[in-house]
N, C-alpha and C. Protein backbone atom coordinates (compact mmCIF):
# COMPACT_ATOMS: atom_id res chain seq x y z
N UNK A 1 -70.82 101.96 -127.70
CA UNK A 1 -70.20 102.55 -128.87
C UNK A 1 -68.76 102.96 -128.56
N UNK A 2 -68.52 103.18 -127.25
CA UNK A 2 -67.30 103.79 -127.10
C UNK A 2 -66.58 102.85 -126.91
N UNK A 3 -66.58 101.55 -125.98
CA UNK A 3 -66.07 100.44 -126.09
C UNK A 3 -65.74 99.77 -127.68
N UNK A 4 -66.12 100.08 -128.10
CA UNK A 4 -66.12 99.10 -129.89
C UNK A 4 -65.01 99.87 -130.16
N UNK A 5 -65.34 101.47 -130.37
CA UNK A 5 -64.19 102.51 -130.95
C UNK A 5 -63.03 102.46 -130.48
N UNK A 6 -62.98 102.47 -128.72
CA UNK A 6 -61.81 102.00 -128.17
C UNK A 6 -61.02 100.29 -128.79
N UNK A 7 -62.34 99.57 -128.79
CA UNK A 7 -61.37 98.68 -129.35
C UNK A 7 -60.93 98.10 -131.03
N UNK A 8 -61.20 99.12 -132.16
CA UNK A 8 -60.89 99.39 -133.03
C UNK A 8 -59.36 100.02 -132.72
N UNK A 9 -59.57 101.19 -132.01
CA UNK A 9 -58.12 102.12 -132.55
C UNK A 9 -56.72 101.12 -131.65
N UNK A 10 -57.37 100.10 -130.76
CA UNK A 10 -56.00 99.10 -130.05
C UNK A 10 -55.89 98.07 -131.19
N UNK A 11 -57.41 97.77 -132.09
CA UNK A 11 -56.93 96.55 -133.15
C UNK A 11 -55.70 97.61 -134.32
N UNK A 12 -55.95 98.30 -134.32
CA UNK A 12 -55.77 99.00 -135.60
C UNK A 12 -53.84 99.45 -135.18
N UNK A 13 -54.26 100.35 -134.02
CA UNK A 13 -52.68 99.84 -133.28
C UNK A 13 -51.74 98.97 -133.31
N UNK A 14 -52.02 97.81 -133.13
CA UNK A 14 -51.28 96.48 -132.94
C UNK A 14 -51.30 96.02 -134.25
N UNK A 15 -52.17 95.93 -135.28
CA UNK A 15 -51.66 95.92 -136.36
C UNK A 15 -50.62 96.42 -137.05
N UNK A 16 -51.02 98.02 -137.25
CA UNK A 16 -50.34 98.69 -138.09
C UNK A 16 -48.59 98.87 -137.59
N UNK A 17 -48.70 99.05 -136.05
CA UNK A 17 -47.21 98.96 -135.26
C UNK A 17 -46.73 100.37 -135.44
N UNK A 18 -48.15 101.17 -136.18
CA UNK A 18 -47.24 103.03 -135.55
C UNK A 18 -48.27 103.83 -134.55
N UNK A 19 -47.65 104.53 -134.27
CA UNK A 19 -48.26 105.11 -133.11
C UNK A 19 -49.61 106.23 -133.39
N UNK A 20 -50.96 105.66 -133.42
CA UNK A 20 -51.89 106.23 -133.18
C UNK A 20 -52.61 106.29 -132.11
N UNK A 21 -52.39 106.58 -131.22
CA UNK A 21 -52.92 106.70 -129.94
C UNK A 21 -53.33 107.67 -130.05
N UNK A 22 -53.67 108.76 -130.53
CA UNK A 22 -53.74 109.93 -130.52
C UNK A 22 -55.81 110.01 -131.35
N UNK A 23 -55.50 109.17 -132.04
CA UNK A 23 -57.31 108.45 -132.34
C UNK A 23 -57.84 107.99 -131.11
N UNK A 24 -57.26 107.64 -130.34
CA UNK A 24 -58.26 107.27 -128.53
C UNK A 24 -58.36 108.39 -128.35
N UNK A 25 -57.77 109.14 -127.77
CA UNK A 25 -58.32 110.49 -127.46
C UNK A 25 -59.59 111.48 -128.06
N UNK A 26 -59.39 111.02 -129.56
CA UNK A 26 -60.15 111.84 -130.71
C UNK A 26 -61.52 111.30 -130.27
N UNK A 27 -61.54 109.60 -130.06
CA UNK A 27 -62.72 108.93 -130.13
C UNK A 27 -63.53 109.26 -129.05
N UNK A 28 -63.24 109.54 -127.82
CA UNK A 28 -63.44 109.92 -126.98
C UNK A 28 -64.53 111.41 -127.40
N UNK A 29 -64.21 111.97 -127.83
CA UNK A 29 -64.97 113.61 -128.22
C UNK A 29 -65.46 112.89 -129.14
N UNK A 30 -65.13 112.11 -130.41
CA UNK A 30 -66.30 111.76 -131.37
C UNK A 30 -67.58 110.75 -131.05
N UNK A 31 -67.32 110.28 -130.00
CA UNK A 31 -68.20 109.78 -129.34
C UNK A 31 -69.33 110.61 -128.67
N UNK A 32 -68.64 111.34 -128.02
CA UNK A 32 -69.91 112.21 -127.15
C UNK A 32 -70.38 112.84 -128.33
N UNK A 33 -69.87 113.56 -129.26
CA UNK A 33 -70.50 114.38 -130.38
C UNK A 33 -71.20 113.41 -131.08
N UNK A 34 -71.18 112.55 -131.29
CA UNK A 34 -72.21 111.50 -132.27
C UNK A 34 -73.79 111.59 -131.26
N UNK A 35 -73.30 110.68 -130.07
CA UNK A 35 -74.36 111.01 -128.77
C UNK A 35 -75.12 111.60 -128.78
N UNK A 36 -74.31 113.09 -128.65
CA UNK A 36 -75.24 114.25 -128.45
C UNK A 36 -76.01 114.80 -129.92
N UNK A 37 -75.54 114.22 -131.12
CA UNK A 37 -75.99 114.73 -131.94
C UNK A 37 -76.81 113.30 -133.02
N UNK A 38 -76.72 112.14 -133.09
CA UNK A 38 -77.73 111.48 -133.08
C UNK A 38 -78.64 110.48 -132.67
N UNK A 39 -78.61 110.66 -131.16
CA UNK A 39 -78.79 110.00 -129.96
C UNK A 39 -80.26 109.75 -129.98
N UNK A 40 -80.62 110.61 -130.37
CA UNK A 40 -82.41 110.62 -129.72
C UNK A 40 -82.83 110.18 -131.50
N UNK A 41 -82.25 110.20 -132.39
CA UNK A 41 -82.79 109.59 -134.06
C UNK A 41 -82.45 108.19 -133.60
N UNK A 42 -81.45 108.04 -133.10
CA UNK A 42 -80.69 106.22 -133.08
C UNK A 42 -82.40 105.37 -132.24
N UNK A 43 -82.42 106.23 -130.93
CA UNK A 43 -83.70 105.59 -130.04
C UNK A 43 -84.87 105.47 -130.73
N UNK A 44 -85.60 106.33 -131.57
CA UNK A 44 -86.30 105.85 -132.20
C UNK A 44 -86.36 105.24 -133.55
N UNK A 45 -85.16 105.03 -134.01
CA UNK A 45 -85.12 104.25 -135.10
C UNK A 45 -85.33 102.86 -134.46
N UNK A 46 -84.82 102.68 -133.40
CA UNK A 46 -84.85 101.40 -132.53
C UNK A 46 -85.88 100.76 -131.88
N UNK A 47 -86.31 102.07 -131.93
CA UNK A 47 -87.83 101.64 -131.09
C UNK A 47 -88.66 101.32 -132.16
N UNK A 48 -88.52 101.61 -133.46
CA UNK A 48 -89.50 101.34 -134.50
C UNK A 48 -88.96 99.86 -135.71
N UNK A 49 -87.81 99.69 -135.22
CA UNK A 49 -86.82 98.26 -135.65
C UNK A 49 -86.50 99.14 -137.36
N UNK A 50 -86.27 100.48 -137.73
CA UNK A 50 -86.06 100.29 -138.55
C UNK A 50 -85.38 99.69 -139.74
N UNK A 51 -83.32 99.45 -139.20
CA UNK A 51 -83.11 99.08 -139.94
C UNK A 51 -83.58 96.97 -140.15
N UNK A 52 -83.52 96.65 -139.26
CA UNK A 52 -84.10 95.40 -139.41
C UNK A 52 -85.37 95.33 -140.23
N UNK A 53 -85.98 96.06 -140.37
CA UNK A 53 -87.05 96.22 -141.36
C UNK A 53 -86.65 96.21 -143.14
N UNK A 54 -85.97 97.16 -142.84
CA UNK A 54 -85.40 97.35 -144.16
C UNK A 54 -84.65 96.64 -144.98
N UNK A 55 -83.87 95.91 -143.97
CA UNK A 55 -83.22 95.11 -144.24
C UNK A 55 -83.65 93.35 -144.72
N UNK A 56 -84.81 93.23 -144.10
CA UNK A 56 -85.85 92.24 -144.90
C UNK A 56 -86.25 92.61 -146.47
N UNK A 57 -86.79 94.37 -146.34
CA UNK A 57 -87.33 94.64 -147.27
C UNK A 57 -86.58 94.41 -148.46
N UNK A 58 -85.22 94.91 -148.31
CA UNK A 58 -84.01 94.61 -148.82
C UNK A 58 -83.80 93.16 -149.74
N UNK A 59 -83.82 91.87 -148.98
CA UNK A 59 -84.06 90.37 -148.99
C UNK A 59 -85.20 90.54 -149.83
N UNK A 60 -86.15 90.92 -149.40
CA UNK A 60 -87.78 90.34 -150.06
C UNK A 60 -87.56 90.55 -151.56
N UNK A 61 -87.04 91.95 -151.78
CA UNK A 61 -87.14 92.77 -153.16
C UNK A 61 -86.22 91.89 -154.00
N UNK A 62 -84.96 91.40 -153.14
CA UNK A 62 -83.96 90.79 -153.92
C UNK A 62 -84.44 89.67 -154.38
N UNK A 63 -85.46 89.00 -153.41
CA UNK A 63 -85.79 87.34 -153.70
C UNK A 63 -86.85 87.87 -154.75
N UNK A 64 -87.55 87.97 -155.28
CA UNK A 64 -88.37 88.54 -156.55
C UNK A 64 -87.70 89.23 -157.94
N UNK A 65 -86.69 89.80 -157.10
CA UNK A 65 -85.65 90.48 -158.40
C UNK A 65 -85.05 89.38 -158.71
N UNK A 66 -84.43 88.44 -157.91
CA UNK A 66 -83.42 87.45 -158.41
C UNK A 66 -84.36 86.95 -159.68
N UNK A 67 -85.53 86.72 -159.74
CA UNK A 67 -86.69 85.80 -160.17
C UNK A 67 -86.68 86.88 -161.87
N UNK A 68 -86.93 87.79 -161.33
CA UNK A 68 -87.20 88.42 -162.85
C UNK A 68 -85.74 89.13 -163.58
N UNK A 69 -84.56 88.92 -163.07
CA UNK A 69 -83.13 88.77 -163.75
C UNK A 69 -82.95 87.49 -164.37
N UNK A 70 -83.58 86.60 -163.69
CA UNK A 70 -83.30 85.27 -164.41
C UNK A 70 -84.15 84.69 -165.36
N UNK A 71 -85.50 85.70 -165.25
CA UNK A 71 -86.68 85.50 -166.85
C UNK A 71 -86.19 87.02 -167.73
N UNK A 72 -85.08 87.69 -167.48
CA UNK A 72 -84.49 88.66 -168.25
C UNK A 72 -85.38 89.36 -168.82
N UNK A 73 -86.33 90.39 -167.82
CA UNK A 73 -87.31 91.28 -167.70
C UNK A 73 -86.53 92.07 -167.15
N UNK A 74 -87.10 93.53 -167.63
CA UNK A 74 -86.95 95.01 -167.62
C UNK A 74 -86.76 95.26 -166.45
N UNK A 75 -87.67 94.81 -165.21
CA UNK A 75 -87.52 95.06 -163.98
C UNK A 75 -86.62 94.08 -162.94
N UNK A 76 -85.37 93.93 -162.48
CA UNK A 76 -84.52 92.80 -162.17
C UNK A 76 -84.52 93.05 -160.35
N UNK A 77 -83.33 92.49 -160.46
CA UNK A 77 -83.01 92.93 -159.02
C UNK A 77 -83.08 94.22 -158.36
N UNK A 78 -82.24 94.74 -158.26
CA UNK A 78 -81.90 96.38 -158.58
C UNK A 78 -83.64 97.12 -158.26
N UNK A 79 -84.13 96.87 -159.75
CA UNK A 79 -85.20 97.96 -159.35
C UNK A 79 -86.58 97.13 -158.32
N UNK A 80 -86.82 95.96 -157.90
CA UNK A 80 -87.23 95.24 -157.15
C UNK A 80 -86.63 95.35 -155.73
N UNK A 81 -84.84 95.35 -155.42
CA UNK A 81 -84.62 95.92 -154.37
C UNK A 81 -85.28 97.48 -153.66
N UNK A 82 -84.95 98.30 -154.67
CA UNK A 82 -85.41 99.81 -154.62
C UNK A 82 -87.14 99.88 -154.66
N UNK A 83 -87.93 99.03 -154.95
CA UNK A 83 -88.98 99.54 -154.77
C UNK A 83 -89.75 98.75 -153.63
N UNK A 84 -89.32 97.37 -153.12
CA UNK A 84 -89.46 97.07 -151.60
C UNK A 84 -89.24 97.83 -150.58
N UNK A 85 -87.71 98.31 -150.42
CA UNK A 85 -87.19 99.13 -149.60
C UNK A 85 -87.74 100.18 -149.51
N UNK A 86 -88.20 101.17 -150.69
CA UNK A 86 -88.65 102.31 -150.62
C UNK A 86 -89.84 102.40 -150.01
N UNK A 87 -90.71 101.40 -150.83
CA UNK A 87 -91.94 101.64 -150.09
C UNK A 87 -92.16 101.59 -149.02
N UNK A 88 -90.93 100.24 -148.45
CA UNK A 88 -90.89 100.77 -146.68
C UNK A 88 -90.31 101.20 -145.95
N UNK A 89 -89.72 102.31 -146.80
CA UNK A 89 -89.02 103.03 -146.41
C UNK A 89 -90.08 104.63 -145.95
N UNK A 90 -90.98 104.85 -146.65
CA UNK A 90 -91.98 105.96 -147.04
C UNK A 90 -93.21 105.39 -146.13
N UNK A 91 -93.48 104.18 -146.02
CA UNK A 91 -94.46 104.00 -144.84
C UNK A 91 -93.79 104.14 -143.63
N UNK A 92 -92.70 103.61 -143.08
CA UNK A 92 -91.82 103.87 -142.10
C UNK A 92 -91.66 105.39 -141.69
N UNK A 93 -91.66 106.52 -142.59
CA UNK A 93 -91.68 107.95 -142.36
C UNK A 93 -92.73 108.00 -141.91
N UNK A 94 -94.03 107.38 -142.63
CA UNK A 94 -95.28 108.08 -142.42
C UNK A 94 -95.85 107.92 -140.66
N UNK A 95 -95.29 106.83 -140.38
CA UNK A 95 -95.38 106.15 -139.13
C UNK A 95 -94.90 107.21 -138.13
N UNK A 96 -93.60 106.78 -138.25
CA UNK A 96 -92.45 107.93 -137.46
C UNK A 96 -92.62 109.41 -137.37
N UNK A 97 -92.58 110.13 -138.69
CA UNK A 97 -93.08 111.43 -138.89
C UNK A 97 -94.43 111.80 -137.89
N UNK A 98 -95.26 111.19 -137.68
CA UNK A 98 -96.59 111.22 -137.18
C UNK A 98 -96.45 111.46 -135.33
N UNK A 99 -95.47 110.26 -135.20
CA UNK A 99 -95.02 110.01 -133.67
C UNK A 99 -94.01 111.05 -132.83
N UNK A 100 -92.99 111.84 -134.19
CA UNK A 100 -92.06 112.37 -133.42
C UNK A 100 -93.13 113.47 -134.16
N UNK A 101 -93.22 114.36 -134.91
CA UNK A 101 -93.97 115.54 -134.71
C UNK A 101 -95.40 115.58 -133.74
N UNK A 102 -95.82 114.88 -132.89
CA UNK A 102 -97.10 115.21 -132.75
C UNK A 102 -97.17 114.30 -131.40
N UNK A 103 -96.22 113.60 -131.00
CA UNK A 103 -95.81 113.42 -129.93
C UNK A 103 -97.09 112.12 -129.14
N UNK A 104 -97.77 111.80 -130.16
CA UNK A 104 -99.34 110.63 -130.22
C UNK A 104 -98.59 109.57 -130.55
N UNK A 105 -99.12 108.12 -130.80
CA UNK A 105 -99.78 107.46 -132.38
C UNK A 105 -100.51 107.73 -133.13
N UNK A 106 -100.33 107.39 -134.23
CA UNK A 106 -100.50 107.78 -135.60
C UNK A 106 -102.38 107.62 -135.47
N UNK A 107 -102.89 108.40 -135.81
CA UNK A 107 -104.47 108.69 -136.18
C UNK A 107 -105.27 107.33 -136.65
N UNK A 108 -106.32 107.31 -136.46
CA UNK A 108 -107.24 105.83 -137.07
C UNK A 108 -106.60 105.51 -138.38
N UNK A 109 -106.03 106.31 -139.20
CA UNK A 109 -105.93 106.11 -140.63
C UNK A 109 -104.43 106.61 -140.55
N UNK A 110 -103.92 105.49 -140.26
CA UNK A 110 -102.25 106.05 -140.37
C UNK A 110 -101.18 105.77 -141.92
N UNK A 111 -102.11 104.74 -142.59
CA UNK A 111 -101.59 104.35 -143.56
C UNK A 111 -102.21 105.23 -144.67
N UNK A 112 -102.17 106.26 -144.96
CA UNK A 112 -102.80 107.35 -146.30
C UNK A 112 -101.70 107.34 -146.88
N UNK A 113 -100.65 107.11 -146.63
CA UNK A 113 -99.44 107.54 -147.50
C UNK A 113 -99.52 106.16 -148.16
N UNK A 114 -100.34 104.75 -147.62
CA UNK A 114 -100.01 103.53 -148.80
C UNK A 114 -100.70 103.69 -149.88
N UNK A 115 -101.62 104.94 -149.94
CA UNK A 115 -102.64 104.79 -151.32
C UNK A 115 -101.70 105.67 -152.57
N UNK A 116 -101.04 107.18 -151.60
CA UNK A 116 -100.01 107.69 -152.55
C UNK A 116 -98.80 106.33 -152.90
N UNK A 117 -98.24 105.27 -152.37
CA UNK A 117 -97.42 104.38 -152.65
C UNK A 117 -97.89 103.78 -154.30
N UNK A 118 -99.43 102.80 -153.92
CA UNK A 118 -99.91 102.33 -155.07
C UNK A 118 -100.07 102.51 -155.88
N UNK A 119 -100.45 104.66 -155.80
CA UNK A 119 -100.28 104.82 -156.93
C UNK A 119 -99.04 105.36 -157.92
N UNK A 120 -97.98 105.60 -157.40
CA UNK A 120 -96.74 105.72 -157.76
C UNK A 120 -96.53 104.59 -158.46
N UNK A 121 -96.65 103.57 -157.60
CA UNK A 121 -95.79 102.30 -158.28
C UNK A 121 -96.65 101.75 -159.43
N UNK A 122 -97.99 101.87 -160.06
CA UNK A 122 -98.73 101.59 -160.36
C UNK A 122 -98.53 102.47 -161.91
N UNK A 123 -97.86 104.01 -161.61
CA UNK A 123 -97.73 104.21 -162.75
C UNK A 123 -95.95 103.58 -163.29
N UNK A 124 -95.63 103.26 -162.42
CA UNK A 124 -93.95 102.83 -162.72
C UNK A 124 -94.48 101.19 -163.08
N UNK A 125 -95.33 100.66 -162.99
CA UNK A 125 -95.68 99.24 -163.05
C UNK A 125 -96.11 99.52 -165.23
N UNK A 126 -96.79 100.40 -165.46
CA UNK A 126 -97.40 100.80 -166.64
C UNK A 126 -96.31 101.16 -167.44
N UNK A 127 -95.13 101.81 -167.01
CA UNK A 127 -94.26 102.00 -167.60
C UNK A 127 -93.64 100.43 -168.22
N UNK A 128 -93.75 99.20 -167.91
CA UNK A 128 -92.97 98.48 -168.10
C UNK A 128 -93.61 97.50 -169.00
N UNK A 129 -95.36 97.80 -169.32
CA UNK A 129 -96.08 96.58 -170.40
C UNK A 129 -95.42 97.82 -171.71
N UNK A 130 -95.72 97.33 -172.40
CA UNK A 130 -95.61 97.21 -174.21
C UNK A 130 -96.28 96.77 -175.06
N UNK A 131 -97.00 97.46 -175.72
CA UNK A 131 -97.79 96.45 -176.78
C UNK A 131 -97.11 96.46 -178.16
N UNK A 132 -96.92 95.59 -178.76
CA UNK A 132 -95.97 95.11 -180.02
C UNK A 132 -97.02 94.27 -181.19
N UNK A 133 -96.31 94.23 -182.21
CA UNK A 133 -97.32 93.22 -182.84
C UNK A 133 -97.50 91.79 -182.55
N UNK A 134 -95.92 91.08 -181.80
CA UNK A 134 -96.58 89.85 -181.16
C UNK A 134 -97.34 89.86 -180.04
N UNK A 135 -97.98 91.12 -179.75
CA UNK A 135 -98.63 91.09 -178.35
C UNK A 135 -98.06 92.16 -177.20
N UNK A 136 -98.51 92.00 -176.21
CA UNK A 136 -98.30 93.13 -175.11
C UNK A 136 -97.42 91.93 -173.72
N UNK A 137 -96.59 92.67 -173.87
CA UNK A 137 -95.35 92.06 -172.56
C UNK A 137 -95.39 92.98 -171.76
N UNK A 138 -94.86 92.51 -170.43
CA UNK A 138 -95.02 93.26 -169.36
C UNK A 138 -95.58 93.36 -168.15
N UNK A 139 -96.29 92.09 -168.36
CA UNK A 139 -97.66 92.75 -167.16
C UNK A 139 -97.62 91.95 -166.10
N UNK A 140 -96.61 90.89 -166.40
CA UNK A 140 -96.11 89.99 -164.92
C UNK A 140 -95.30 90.92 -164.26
N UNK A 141 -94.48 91.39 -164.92
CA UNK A 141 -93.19 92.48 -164.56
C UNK A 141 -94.08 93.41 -163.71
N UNK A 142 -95.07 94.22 -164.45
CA UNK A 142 -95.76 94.94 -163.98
C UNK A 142 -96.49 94.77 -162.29
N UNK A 143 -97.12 93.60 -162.49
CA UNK A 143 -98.09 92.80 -161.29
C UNK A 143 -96.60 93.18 -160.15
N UNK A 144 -95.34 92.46 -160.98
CA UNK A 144 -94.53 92.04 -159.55
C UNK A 144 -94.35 93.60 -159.04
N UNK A 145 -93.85 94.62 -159.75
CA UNK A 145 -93.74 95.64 -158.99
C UNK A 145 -94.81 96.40 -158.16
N UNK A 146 -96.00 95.72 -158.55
CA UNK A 146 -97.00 96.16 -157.64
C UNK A 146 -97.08 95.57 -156.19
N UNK A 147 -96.92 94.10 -156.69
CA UNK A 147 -96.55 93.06 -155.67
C UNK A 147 -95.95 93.30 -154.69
N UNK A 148 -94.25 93.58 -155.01
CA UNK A 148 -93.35 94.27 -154.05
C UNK A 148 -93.44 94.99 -153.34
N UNK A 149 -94.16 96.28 -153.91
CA UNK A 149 -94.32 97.65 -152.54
C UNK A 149 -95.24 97.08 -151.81
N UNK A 150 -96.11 96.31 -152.14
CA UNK A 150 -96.95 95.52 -151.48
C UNK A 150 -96.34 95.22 -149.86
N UNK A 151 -95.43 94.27 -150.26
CA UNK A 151 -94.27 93.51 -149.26
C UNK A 151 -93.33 94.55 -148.72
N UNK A 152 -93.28 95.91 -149.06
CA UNK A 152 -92.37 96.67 -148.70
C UNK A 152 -93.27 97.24 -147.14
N UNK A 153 -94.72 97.33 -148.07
CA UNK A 153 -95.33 98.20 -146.64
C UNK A 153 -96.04 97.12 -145.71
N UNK A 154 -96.07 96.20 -145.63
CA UNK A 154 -96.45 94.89 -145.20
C UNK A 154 -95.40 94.96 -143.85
N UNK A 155 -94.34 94.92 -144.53
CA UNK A 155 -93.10 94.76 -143.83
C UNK A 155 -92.54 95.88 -142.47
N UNK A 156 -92.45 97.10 -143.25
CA UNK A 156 -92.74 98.25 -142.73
C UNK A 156 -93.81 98.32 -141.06
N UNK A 157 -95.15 98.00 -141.36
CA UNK A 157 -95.86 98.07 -140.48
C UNK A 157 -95.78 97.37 -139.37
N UNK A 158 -95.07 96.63 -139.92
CA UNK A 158 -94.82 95.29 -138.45
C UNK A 158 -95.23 94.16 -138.51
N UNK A 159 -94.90 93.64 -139.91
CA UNK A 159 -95.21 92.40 -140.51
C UNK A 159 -93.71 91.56 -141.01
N UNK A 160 -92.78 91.97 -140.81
CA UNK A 160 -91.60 91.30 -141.60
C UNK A 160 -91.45 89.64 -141.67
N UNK A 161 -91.98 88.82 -140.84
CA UNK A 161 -92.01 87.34 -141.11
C UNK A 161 -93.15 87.04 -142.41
N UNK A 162 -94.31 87.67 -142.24
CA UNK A 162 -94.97 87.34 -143.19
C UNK A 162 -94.71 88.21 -144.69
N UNK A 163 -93.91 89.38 -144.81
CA UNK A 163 -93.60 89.91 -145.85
C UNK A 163 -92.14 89.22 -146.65
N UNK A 164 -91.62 88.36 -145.74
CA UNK A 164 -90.36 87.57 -145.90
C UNK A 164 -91.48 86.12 -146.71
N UNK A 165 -92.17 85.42 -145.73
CA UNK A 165 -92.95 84.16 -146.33
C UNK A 165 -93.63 84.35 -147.45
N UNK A 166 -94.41 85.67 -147.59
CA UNK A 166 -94.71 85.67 -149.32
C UNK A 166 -94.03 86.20 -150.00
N UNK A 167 -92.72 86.38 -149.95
CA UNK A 167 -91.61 86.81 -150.97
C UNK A 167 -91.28 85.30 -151.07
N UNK A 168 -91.13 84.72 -150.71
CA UNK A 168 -90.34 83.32 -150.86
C UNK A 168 -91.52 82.38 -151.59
N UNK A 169 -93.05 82.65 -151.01
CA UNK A 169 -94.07 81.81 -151.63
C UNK A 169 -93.99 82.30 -153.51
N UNK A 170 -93.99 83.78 -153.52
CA UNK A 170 -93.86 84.31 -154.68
C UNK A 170 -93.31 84.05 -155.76
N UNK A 171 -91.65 83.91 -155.45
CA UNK A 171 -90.99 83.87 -156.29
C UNK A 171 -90.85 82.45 -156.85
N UNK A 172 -91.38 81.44 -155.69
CA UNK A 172 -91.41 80.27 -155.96
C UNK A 172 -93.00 79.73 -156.91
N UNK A 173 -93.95 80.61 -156.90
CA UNK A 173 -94.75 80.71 -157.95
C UNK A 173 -94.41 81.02 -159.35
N UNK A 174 -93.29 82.28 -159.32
CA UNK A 174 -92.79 82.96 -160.44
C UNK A 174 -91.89 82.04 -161.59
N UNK A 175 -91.25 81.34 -160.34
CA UNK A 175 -90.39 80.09 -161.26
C UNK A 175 -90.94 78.84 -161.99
N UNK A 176 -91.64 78.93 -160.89
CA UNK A 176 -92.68 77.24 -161.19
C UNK A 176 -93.58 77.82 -162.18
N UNK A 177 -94.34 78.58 -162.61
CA UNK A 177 -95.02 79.24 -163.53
C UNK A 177 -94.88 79.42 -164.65
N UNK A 178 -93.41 80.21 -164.60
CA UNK A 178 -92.98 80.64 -165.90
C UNK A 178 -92.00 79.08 -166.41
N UNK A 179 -91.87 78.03 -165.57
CA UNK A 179 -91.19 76.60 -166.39
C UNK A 179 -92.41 76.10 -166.82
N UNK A 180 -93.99 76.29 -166.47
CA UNK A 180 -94.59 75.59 -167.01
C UNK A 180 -94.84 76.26 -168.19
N UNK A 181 -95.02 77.91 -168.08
CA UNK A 181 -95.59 78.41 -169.53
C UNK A 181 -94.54 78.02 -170.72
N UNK A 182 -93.57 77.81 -170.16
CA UNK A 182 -92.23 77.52 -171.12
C UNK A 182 -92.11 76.20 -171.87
N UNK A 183 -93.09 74.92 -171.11
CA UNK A 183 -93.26 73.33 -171.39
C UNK A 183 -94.51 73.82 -172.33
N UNK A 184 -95.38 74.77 -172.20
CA UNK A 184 -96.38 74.55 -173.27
C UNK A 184 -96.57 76.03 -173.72
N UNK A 185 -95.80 76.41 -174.68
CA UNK A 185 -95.89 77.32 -175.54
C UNK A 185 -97.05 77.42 -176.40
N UNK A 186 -97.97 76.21 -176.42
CA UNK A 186 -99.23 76.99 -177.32
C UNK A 186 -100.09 77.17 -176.28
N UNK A 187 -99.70 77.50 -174.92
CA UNK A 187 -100.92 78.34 -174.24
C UNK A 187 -100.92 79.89 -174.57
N UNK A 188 -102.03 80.28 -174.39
CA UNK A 188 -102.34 81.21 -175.29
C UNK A 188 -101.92 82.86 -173.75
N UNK A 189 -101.88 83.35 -174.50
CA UNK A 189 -100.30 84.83 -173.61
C UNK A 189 -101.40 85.54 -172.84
């Protein structure tokens, strides 16, 4: 870290052509103070791959959101990003939380926090059918956001290749699906 910073404030130097040298010095103390102050969060974020995790989760949510921005449903990218991520974002605590307070692995039943997940998203999934007089919309929208946290805590646990392969199997169902319901409109909704 200190090497990078050092060689930021010489790029940034030689660019700009005025004299900040006076940021090497700084970096120097902001370095040890980062260190000393989030040194031991950085190690176990690392040890648990979080942001690489997330950062799938991130991808997964998007590749499903892309899918339902482009059938111009309620739930798009955006809230498909946010509810991949989150969910593995909240199993990822439950994990971690467990390890750094209690200084173990996590108990036979480490996943209790995925049943509070399902059912969160489950009422945010309900939020999004409608019943109208041509009928009730929604409930693909619905399925996918169930789907997603699905792939969020999948991912989370230490699954990210296979929470990546059924985001991609998914959305490629979602497309191919919704072009066929679209070729035969008198199938029945």
């Amino acid at each position: 870290m200190k090497a990078f910073l050092d060689l930021l404030v010489a790029a940034l130097s030689s660019l700009t052509g005025i004299g900040i040298r006076w940021l090497g010095e700084w970096t120097g103390a902001a370095t040890d103070w980062f260190w000393l102050t989030f040194g031991e969060e950085l190690v176990i974020l690392e040890e648990h791959s979080v942001i690489s995790k997330l950062t799938v989760s991130v991808l997964c949510g998007a590749l499903l959101g892309l899918e339902r921005e482009y059938a111009d449903k309620p739930a798009g990218l955006r809230t498909n990003i946010f509810i991949c991520a989150g969910s593995a974002l909240f199993t990822l605590a439950s994990i971690i939380a467990w390890q750094v307070y209690t200084g173990s692995s996590a108990p036979s039943d480490p996943m209790r926090v995925a049943a509070q997940i399902v059912t969160g998203v489950g009422f945010l999934g309900a939020g999004v059918i409608f019943k109208s007089e041509e009928g009730i919309t929604g409930i693909t929208t619905a399925a996918t956001i169930w789907f997603v946290a699905a792939i969020g805590m999948m991912i989370a646990i230490g699954f990210p290749l296979l929470g990546f392969l059924i985001s991609v199997v998914a959305t490629g169902l979602l497309f191919a699906l919704g072009r066929v319901e679209r070729s035969f409109p008198s199938l029945p909704k």
